[in-house]
Protein backbone atom coordinates (compact mmCIF):
# COMPACT_ATOMS: atom_id res chain seq x y z
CA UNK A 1 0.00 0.00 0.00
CA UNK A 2 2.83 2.46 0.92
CA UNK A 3 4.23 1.79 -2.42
CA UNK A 4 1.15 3.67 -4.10
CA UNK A 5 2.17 7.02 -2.57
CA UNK A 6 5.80 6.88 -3.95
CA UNK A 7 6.82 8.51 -6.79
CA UNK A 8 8.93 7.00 -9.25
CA UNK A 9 10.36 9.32 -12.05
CA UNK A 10 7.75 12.00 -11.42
CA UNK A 11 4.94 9.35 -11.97
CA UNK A 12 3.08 6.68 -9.41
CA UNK A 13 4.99 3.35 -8.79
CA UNK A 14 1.95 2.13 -9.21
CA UNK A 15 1.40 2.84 -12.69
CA UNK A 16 4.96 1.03 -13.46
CA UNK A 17 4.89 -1.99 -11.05
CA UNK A 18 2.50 -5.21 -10.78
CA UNK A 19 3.29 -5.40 -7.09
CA UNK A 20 2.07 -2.03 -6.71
CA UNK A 21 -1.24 -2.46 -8.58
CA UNK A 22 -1.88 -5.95 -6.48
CA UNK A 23 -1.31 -4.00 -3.35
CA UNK A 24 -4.11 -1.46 -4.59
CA UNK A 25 -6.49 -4.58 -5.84
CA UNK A 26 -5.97 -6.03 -2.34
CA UNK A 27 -5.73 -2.98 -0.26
CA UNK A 28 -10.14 -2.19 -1.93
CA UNK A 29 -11.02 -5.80 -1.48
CA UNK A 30 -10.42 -5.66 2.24
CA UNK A 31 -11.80 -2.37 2.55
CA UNK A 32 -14.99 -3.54 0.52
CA UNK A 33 -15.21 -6.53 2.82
CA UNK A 34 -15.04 -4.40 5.97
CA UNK A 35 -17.39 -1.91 4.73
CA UNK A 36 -19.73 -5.01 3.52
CA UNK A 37 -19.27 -6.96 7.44
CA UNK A 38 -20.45 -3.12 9.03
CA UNK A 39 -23.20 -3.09 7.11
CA UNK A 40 -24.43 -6.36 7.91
CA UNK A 41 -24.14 -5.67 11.61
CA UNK A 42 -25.94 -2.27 11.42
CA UNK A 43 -28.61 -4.24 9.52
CA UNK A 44 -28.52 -7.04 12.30
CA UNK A 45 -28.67 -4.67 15.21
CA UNK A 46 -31.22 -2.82 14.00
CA UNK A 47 -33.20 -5.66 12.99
CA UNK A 48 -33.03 -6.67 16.97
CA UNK A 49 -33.89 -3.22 18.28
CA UNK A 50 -36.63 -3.06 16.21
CA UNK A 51 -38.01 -6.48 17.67
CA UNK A 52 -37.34 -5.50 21.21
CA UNK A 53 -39.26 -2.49 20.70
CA UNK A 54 -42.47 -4.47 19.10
CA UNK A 55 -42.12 -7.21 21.61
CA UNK A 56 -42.49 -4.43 24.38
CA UNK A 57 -45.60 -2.99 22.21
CA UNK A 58 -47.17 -6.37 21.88
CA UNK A 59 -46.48 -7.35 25.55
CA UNK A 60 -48.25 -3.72 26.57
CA UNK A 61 -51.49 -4.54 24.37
CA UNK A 62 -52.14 -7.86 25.54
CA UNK A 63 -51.87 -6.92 29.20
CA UNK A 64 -54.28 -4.26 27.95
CA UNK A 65 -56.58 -7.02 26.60
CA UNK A 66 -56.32 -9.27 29.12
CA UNK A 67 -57.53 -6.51 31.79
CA UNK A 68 -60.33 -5.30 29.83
CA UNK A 69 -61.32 -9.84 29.81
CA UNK A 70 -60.47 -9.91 33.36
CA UNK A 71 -63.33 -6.88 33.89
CA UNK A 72 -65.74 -8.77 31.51
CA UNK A 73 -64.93 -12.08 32.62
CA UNK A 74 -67.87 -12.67 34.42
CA UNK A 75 -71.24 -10.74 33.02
CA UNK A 76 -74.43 -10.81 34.62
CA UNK A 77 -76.78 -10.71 32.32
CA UNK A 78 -76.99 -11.22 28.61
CA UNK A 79 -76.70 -7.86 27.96
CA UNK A 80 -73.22 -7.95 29.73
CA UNK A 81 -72.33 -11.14 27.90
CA UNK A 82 -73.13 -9.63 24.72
CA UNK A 83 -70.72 -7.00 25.24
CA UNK A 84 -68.04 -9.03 26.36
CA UNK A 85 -68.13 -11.44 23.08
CA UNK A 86 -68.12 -8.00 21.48
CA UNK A 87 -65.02 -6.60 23.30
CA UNK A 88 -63.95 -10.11 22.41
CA UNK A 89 -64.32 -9.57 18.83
CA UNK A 90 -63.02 -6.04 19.05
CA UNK A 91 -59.88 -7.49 20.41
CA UNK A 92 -59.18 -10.23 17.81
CA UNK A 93 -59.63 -7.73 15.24
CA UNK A 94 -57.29 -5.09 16.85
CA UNK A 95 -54.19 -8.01 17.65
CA UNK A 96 -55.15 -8.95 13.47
CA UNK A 97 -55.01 -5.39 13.14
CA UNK A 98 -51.62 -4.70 14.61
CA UNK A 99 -50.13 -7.59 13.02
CA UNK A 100 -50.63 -6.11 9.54
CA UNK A 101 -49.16 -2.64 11.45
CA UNK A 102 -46.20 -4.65 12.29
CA UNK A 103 -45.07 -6.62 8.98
CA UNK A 104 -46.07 -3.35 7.31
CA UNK A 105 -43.58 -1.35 9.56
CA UNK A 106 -40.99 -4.44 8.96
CA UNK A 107 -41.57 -4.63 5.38
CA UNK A 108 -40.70 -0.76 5.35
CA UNK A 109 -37.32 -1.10 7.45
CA UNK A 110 -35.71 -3.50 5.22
CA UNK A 111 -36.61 -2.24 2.36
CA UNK A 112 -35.09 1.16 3.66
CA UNK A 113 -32.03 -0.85 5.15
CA UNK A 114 -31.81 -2.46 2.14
CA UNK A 115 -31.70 0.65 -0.10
């Protein structure tokens, strides 16, 4: 590598020597390969952040859920009953719901990680 910055007859060693050029060639295909293993770990880390943070969303909802069951667990009348198959359904459809959010929102990272 050192060889590239001398000077030989007012013009780069490079240019003159095969040894200098294969010090070049190998000198960008470690730097490539560096650059290439940082990128994969900035994808990989942020890949994990990203589930620890919808894990921590998830977890939060379905305590949610399962305190708004715990208050409906046990209707006394039909009416009540009604409305807790309803709250019931209203839950299935928001956990659905925030499934789509979620591959949606990881569909969108990687395809901006991977641009």
């Amino acid at each position: 590598f050192f060889q590239f910055a001398a000077m030989h007859q007012g013009h780069a060693a490079v240019a003159h020597d095969p040894q200098g050029w294969a010090n070049v060639t190998r000198f960008a295909s470690v730097t490539v390969a560096r650059l290439a293993e940082v990128e994969n770990r900035m994808v990989s880390l942020g890949c994990t952040r990203l589930g620890r943070v919808l894990a921590s969303i998830e977890e939060g909802r379905k305590r949610e859920a399962f305190d708004v069951l715990s208050a409906d667990s046990r209707p006394a009348s039909e009416v009540e009953r009604l409305r807790a198959e309803q709250m019931l359904l209203k839950m299935h459809q928001l956990v659905d719901k925030f499934d789509q959010d979620v591959q949606s929102m990881g569909a969108n990272v990687l395809s901006k990680l991977q641009a």
